[in-house]
N, C-alpha and C. Protein backbone atom coordinates (compact mmCIF):
# COMPACT_ATOMS: atom_id res chain seq x y z
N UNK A 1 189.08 42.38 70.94
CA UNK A 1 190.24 42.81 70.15
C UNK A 1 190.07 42.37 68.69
N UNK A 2 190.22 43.10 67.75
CA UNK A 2 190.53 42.94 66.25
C UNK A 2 191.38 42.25 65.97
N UNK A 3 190.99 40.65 65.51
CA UNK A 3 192.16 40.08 64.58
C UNK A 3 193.12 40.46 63.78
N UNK A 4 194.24 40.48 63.77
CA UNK A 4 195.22 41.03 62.57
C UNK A 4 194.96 41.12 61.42
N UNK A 5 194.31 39.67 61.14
CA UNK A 5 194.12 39.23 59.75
C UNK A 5 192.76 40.07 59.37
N UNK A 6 191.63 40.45 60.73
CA UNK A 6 190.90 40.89 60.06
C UNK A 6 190.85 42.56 60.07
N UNK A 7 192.05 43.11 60.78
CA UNK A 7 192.56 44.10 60.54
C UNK A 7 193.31 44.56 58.19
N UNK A 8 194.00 43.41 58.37
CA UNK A 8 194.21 43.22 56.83
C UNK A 8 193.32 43.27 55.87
N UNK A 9 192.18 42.28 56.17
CA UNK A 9 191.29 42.11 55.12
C UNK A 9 190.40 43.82 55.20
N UNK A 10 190.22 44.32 56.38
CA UNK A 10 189.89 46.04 56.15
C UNK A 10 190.86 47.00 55.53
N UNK A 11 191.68 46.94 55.91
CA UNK A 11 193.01 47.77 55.25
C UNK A 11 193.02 47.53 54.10
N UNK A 12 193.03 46.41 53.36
CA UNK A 12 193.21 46.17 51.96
C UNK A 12 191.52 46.90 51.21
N UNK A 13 190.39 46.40 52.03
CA UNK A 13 189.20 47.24 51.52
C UNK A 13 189.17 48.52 51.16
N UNK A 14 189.73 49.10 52.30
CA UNK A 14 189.55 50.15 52.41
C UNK A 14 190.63 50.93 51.24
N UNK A 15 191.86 50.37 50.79
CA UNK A 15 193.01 50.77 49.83
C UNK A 15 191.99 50.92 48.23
N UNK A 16 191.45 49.51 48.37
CA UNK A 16 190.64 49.04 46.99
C UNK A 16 189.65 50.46 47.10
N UNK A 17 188.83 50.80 47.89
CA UNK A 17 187.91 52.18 47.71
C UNK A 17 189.10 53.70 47.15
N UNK A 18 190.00 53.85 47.95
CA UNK A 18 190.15 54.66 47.64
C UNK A 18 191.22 54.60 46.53
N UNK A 19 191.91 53.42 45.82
CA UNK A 19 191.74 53.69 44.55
C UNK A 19 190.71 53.65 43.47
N UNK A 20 189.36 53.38 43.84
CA UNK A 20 188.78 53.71 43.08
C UNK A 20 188.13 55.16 42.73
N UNK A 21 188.27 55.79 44.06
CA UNK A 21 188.20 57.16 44.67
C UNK A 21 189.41 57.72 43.31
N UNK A 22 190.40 57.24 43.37
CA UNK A 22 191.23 57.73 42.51
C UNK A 22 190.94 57.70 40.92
N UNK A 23 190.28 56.35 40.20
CA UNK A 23 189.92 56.78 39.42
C UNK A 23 189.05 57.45 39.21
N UNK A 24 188.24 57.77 39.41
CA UNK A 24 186.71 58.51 39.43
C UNK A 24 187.80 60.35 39.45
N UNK A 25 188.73 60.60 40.26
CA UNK A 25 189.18 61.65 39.83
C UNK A 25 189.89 61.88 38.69
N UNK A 26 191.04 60.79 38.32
CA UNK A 26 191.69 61.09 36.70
C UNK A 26 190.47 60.86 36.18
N UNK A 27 189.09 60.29 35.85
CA UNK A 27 188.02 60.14 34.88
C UNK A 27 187.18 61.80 34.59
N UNK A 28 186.89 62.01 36.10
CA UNK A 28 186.13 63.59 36.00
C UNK A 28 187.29 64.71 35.57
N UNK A 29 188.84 64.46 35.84
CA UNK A 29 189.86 65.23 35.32
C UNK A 29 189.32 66.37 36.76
N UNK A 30 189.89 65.70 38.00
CA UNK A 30 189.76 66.87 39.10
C UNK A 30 190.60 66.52 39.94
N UNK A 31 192.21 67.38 39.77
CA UNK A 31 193.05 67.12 40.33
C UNK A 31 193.27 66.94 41.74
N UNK A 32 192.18 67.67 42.54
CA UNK A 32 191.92 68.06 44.19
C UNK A 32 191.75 66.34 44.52
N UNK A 33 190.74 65.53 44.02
CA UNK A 33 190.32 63.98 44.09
C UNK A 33 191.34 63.39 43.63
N UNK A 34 192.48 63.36 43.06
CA UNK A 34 193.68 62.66 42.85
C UNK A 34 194.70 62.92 43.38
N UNK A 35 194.85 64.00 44.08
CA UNK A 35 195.90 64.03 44.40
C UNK A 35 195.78 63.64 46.36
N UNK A 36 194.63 63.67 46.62
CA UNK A 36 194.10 63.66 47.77
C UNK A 36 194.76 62.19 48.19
N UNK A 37 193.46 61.38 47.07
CA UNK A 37 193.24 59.71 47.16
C UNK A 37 194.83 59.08 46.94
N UNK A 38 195.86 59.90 46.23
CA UNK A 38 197.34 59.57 46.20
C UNK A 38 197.77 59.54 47.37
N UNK A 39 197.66 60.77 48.29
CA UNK A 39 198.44 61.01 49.74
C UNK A 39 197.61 59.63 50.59
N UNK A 40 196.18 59.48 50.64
CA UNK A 40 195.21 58.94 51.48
C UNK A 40 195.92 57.50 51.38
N UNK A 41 195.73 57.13 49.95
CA UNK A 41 196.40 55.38 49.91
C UNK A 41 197.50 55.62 50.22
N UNK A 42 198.43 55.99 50.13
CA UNK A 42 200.04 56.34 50.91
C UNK A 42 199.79 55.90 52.12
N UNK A 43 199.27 56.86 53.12
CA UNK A 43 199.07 56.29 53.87
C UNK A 43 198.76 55.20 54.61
N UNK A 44 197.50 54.57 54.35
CA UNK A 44 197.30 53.73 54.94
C UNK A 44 198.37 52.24 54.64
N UNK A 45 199.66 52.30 54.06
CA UNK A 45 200.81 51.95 54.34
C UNK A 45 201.61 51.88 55.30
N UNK A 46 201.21 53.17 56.36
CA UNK A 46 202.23 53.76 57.13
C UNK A 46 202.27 52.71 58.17
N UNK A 47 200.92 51.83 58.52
CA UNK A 47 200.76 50.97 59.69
C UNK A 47 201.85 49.98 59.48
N UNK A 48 201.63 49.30 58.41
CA UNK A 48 202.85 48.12 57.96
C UNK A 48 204.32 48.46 57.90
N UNK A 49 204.50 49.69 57.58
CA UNK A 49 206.14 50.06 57.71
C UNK A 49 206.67 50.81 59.15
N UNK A 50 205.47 51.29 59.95
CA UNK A 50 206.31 51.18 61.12
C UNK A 50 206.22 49.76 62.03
N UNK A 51 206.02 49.03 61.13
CA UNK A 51 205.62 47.63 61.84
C UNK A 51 207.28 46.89 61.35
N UNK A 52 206.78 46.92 60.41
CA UNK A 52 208.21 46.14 59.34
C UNK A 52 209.29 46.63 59.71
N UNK A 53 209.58 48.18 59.33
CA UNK A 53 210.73 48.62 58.87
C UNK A 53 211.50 49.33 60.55
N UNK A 54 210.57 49.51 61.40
CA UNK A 54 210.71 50.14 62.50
C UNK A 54 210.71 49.65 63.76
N UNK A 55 209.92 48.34 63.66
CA UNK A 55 209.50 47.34 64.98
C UNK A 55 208.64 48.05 66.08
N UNK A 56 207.64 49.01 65.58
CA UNK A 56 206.44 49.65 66.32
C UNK A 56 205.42 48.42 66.18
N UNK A 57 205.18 48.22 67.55
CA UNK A 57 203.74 47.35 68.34
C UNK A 57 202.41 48.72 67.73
N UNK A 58 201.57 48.01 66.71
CA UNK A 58 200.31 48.65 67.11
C UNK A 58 199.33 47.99 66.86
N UNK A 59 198.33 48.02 67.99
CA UNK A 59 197.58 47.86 68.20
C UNK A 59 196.07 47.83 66.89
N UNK A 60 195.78 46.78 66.51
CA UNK A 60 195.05 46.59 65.34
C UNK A 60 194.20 47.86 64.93
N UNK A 61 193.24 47.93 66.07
CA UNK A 61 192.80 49.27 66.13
C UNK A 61 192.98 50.16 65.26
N UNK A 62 194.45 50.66 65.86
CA UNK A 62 195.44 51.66 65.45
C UNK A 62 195.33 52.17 63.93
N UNK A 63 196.03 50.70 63.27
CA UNK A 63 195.77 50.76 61.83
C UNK A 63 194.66 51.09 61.02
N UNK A 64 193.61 50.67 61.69
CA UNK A 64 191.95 50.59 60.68
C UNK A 64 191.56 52.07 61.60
N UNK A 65 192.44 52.58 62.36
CA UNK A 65 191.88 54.45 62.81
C UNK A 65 192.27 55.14 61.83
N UNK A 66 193.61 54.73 61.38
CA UNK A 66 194.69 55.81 60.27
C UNK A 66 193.57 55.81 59.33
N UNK A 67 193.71 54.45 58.69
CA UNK A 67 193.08 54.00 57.40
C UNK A 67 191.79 54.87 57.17
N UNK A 68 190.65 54.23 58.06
CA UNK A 68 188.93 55.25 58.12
C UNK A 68 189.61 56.21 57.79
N UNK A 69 190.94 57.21 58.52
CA UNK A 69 190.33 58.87 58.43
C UNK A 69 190.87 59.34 57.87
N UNK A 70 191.66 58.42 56.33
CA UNK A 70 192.40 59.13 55.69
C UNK A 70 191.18 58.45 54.05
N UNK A 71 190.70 57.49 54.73
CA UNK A 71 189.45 57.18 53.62
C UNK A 71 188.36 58.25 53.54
N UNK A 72 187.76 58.94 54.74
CA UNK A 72 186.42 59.54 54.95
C UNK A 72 187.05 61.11 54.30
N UNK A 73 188.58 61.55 54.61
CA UNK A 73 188.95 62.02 53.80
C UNK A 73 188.80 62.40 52.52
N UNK A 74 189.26 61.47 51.45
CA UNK A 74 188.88 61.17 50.05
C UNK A 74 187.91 61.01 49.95
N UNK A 75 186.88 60.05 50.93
CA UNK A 75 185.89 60.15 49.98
C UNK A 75 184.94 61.76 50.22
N UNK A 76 185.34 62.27 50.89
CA UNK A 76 185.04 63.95 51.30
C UNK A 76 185.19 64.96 49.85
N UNK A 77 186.51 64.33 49.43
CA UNK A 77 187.00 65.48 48.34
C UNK A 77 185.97 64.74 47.36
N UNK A 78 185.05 64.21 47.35
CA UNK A 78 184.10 63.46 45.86
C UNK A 78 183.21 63.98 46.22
N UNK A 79 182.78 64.91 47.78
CA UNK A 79 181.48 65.81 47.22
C UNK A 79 180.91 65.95 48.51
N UNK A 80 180.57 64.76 49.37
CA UNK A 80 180.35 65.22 50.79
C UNK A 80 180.69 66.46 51.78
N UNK A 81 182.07 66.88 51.46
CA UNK A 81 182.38 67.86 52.62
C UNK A 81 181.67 69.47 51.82
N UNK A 82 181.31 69.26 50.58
CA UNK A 82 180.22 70.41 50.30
C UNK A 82 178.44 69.77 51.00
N UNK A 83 178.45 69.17 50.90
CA UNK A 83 177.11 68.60 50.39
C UNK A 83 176.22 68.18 52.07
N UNK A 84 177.46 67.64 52.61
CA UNK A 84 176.95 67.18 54.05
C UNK A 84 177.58 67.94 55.00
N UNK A 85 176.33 68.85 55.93
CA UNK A 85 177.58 69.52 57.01
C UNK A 85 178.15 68.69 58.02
N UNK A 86 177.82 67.85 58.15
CA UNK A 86 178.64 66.96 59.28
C UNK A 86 179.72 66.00 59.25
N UNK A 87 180.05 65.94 57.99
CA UNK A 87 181.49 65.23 57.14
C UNK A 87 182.55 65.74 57.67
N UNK A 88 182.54 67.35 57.31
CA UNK A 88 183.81 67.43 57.89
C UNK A 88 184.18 67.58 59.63
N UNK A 89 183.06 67.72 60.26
CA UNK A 89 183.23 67.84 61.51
C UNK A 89 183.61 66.06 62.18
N UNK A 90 183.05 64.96 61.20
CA UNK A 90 183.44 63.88 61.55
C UNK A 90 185.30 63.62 61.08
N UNK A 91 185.54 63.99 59.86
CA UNK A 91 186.54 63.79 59.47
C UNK A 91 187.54 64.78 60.23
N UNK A 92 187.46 65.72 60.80
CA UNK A 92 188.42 66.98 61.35
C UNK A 92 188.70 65.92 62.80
N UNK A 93 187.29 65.52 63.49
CA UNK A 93 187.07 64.82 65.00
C UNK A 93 188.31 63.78 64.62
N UNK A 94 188.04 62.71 63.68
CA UNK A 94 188.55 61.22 63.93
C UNK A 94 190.04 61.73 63.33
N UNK A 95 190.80 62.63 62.19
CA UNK A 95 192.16 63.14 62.03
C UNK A 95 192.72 63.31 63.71
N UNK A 96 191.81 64.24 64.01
CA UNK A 96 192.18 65.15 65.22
C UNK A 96 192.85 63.82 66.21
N UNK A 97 192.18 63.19 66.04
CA UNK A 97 192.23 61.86 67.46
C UNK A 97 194.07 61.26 66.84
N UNK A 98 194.11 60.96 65.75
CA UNK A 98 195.34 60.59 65.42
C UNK A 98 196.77 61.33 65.38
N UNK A 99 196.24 62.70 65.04
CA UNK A 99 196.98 63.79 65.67
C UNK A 99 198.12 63.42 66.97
N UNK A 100 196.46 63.50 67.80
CA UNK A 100 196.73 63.32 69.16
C UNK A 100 197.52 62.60 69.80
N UNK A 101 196.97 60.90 69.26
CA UNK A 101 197.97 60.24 69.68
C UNK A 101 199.44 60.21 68.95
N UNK A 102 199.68 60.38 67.93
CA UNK A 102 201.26 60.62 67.45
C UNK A 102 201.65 61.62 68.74
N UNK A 103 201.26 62.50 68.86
CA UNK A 103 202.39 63.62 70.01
C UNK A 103 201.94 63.26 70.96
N UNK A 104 201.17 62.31 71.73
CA UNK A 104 200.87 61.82 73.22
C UNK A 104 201.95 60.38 72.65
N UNK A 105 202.36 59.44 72.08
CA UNK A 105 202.76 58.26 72.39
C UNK A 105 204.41 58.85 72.24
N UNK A 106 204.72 59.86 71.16
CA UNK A 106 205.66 60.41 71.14
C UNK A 106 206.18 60.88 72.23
N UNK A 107 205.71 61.62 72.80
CA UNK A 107 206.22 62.61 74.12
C UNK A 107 206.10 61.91 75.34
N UNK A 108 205.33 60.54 75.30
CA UNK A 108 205.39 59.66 76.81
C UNK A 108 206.29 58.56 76.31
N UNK A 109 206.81 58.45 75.15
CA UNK A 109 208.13 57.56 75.14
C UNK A 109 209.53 58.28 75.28
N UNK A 110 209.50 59.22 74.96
CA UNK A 110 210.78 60.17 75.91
C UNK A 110 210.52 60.04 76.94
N UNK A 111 209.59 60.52 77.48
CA UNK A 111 209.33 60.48 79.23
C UNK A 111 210.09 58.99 79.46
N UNK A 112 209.33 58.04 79.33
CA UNK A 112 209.84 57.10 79.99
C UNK A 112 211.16 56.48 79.56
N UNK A 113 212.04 56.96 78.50
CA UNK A 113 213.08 57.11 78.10
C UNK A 113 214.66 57.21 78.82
N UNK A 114 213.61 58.57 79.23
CA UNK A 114 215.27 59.07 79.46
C UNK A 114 214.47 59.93 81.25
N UNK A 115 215.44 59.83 82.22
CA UNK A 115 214.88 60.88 83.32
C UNK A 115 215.41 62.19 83.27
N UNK A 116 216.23 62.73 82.12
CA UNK A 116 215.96 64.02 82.19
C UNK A 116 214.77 64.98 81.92
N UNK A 117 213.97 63.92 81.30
CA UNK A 117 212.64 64.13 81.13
C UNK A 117 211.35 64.01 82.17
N UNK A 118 210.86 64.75 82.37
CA UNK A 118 209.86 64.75 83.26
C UNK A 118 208.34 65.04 83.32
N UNK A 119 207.33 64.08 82.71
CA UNK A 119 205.77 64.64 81.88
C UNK A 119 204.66 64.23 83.12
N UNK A 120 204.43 65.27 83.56
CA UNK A 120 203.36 64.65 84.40
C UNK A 120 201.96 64.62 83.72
N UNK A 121 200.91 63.83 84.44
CA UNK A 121 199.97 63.68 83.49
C UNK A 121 198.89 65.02 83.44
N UNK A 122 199.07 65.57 84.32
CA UNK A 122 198.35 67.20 84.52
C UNK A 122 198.41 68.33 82.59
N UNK A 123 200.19 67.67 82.93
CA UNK A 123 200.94 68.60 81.78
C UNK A 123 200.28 68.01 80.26
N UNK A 124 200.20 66.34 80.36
CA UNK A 124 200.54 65.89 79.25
C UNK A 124 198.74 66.17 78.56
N UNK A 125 197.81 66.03 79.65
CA UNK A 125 196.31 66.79 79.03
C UNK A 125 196.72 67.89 78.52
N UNK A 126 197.43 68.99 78.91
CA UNK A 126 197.36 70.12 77.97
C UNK A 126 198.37 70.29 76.99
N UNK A 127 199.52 69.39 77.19
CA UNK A 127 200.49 68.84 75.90
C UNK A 127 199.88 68.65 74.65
N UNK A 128 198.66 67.65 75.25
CA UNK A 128 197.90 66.83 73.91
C UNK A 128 197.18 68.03 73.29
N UNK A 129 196.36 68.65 74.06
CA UNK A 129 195.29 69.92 73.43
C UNK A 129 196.13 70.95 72.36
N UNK A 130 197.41 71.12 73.27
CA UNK A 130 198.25 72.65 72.55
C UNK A 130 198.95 71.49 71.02
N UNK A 131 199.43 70.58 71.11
CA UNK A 131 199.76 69.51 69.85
C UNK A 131 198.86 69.70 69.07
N UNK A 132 197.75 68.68 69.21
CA UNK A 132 196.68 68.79 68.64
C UNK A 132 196.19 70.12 67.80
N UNK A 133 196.09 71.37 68.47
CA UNK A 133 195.56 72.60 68.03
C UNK A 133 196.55 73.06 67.10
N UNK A 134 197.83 72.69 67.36
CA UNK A 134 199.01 73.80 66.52
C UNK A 134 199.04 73.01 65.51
N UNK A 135 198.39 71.29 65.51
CA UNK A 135 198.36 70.59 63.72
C UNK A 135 197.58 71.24 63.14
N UNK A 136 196.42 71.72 63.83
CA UNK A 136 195.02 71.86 63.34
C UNK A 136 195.39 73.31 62.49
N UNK A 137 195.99 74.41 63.23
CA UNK A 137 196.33 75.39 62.92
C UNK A 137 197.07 75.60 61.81
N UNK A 138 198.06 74.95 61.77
CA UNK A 138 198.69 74.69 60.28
C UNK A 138 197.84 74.06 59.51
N UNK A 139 197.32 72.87 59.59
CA UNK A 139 196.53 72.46 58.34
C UNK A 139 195.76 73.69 57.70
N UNK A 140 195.35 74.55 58.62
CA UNK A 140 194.08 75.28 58.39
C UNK A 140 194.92 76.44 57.31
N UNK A 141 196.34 76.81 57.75
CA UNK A 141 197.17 77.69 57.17
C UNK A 141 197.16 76.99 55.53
N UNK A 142 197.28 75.94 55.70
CA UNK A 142 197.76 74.76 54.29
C UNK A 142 196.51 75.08 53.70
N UNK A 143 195.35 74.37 53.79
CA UNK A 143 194.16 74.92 53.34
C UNK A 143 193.61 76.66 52.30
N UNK A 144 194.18 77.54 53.30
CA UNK A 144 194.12 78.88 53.42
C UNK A 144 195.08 78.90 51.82
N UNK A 145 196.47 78.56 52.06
CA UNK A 145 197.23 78.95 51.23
C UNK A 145 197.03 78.44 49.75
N UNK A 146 196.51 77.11 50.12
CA UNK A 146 196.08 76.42 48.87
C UNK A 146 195.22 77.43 47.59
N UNK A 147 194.51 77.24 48.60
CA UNK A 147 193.30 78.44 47.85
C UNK A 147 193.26 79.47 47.48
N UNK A 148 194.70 80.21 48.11
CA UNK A 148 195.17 81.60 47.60
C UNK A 148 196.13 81.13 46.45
N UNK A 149 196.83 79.85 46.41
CA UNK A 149 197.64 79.52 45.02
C UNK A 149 196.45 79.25 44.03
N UNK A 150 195.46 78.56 43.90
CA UNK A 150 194.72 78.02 43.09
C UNK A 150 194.30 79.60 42.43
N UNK A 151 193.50 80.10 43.50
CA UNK A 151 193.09 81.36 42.47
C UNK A 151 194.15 82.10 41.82
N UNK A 152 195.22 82.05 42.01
CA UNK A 152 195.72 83.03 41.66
C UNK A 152 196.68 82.48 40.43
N UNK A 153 196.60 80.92 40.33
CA UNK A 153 196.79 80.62 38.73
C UNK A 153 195.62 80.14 37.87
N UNK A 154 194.70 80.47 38.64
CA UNK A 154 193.38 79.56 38.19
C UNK A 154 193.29 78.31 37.96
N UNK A 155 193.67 77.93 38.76
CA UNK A 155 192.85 76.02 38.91
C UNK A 155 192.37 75.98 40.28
N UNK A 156 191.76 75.02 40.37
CA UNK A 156 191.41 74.04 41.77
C UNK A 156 192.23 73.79 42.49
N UNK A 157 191.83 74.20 43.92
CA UNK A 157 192.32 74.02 45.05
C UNK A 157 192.71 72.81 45.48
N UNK A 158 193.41 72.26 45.72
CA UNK A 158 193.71 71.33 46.29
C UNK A 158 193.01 70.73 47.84
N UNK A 159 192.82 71.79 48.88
CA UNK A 159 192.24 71.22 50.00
C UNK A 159 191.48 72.50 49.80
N UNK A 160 190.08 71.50 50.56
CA UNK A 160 188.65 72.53 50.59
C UNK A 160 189.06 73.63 51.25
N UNK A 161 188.64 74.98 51.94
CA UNK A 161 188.99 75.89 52.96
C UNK A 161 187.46 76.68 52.54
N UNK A 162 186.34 77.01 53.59
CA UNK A 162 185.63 77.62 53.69
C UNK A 162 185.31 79.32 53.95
N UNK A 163 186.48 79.10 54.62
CA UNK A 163 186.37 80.90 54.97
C UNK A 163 186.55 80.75 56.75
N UNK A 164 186.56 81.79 57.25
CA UNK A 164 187.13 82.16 58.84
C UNK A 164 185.96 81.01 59.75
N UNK A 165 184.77 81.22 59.51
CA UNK A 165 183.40 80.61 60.70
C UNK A 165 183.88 78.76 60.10
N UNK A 166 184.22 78.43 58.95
CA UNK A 166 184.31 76.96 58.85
C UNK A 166 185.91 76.74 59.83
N UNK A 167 186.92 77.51 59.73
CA UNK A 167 188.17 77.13 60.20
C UNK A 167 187.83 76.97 61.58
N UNK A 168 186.97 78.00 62.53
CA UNK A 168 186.98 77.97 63.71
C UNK A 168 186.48 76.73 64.34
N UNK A 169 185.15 76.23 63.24
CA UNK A 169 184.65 74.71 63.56
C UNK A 169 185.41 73.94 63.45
N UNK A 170 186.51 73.64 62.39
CA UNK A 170 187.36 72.87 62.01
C UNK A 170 187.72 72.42 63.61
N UNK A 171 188.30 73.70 63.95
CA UNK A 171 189.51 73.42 65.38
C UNK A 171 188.67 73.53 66.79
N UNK A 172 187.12 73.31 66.80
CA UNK A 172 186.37 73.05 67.94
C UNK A 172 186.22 71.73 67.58
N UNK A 173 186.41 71.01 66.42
CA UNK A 173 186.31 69.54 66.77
C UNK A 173 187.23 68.98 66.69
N UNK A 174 188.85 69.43 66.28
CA UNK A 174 190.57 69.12 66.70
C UNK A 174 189.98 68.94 68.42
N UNK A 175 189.92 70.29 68.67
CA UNK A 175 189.85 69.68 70.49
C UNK A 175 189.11 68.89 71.14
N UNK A 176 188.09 68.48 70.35
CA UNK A 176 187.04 67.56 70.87
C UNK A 176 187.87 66.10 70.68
N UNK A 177 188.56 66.24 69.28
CA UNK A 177 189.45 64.64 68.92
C UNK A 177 190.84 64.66 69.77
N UNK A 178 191.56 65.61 70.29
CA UNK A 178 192.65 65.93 71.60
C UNK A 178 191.75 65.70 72.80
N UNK A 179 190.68 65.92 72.89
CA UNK A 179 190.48 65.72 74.25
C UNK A 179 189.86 63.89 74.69
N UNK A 180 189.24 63.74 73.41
CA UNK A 180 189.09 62.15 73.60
C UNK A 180 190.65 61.35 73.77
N UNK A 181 191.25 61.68 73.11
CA UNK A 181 192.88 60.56 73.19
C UNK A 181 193.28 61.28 74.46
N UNK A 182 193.38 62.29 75.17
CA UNK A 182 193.79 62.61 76.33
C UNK A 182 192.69 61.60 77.22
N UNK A 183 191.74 61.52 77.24
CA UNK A 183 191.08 61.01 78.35
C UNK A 183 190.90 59.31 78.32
N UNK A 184 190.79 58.93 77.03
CA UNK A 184 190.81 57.58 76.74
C UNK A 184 192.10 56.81 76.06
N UNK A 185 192.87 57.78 75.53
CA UNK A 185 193.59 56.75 74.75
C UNK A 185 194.83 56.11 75.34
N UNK A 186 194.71 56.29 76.37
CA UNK A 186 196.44 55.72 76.70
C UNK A 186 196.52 54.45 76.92
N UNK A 187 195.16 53.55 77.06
CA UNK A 187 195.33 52.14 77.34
C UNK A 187 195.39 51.65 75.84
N UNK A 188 194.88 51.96 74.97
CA UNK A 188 195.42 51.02 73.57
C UNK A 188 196.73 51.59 73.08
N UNK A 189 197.20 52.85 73.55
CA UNK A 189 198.24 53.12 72.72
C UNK A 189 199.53 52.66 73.80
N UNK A 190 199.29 52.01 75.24
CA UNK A 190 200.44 51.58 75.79
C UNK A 190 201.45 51.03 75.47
N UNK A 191 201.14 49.53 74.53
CA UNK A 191 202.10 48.80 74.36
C UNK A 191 203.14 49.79 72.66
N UNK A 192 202.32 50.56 72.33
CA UNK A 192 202.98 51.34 70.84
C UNK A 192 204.08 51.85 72.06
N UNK A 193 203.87 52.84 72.63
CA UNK A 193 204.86 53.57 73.49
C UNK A 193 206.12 52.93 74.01
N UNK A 194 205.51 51.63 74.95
CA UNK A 194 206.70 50.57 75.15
C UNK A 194 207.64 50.49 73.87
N UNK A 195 207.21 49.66 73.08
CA UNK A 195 207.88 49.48 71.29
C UNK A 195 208.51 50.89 71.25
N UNK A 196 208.34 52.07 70.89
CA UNK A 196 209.17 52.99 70.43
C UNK A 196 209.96 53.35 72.05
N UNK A 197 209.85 53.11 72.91
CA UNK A 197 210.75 53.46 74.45
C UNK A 197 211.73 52.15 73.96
N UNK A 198 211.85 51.04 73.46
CA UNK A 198 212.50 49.62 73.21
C UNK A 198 213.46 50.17 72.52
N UNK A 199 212.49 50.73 71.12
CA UNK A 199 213.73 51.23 69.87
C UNK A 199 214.74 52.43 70.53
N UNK A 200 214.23 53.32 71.33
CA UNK A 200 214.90 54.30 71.70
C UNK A 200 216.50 54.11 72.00
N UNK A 201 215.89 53.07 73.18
CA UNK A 201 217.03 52.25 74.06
C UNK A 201 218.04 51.44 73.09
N UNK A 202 217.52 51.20 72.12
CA UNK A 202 218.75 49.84 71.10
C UNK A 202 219.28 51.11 70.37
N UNK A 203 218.90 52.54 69.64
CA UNK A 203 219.43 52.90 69.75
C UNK A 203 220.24 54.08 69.74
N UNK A 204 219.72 54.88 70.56
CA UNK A 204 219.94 56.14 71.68
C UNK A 204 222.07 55.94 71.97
N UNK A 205 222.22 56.72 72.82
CA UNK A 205 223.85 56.75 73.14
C UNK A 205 224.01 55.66 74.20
């Protein structure tokens, strides 16, 4: 298991890269790399405030998963996801996995919530896949649209988008990152689920 503390001392690394990720974009003046590395460090916040502000259990792990795949991210928009074909199939895989578990820890803390609810685990493998795919699907829409705004005031796109044969790869490795958290992830993400089934209960009706 990952120490907390040395969960921290990565999280904070990993913040320090991608603001520097950030300057290197206001320096080259390329809004796609700043505005990216803005959302990316945002994030990797999110671990500490559903910790703080929410009383979500997660699992150290957890945090330094967000963090990597919102880093490999940014550092993607600095040139890799042209340059290397296997960037984005890593970065689409390890998103995909986090995807996953948000609507798998989500949808098995209702389950165990409330019994008008009823998730068997048959269902919840193809819960996770159809979740998973319909993020993937929108992102891919977000992407798409980006690129139809950019050209059409002339600037830079905001998120890369390749054309139809890159989107389809995109979402053969969403299901590859849905199908790993369906098959493996439910033992680290147990005690998160408990924690948000806790909050439900304090306070639900």
């Amino acid at each position: 298991m990952v120490p907390r503390r040395i969960e921290r001392l990565a999280g904070r690394a990993i913040q320090v890269v991608i603001l520097c990720i950030f300057v290197v974009g206001v320096y080259t003046r390329n809004l796609s790399v700043v505005v990216n590395a803005v959302l990316a460090l945002g994030a990797t916040f999110l671990p500490a405030v559903l910790r703080r502000d929410w009383q979500i259990r997660l699992h150290p792990l957890l945090g330094l998963w967000l963090t990597l795949a919102v880093l490999l991210h940014a550092v993607g928009m600095l040139g890799p996801y042209n340059y290397i074909d296997w960037w984005g199939h890593v970065t689409h895989t390890l998103s995909a996995t986090v995807v996953a578990a948000v609507g798998y820890v989500t949808a098995r803390a209702v389950d165990e919530y409330t019994e008008a609810v009823y998730l068997p685990d048959r269902f919840m493998f193809v819960y996770i896949l159809l979740f998973t795919l319909a993020a993937g699907v929108f992102w891919e829409v977000l992407e798409f649209g980006a690129r139809l705004a950019a050209e059409a005031i002339g600037s830079e796109a905001l998120l890369v988008q390749y054309g139809l044969a890159d989107t389809i790869v995109d979402l053969v490795f969403d299901t590859v990152g849905a199908v790993l958290v369906a098959l493996f992830g439910a033992p680290p993400l147990a005690d998160t689920i408990d924690s948000i089934r806790e909050r439900l209960e304090r306070t639900g009706p």
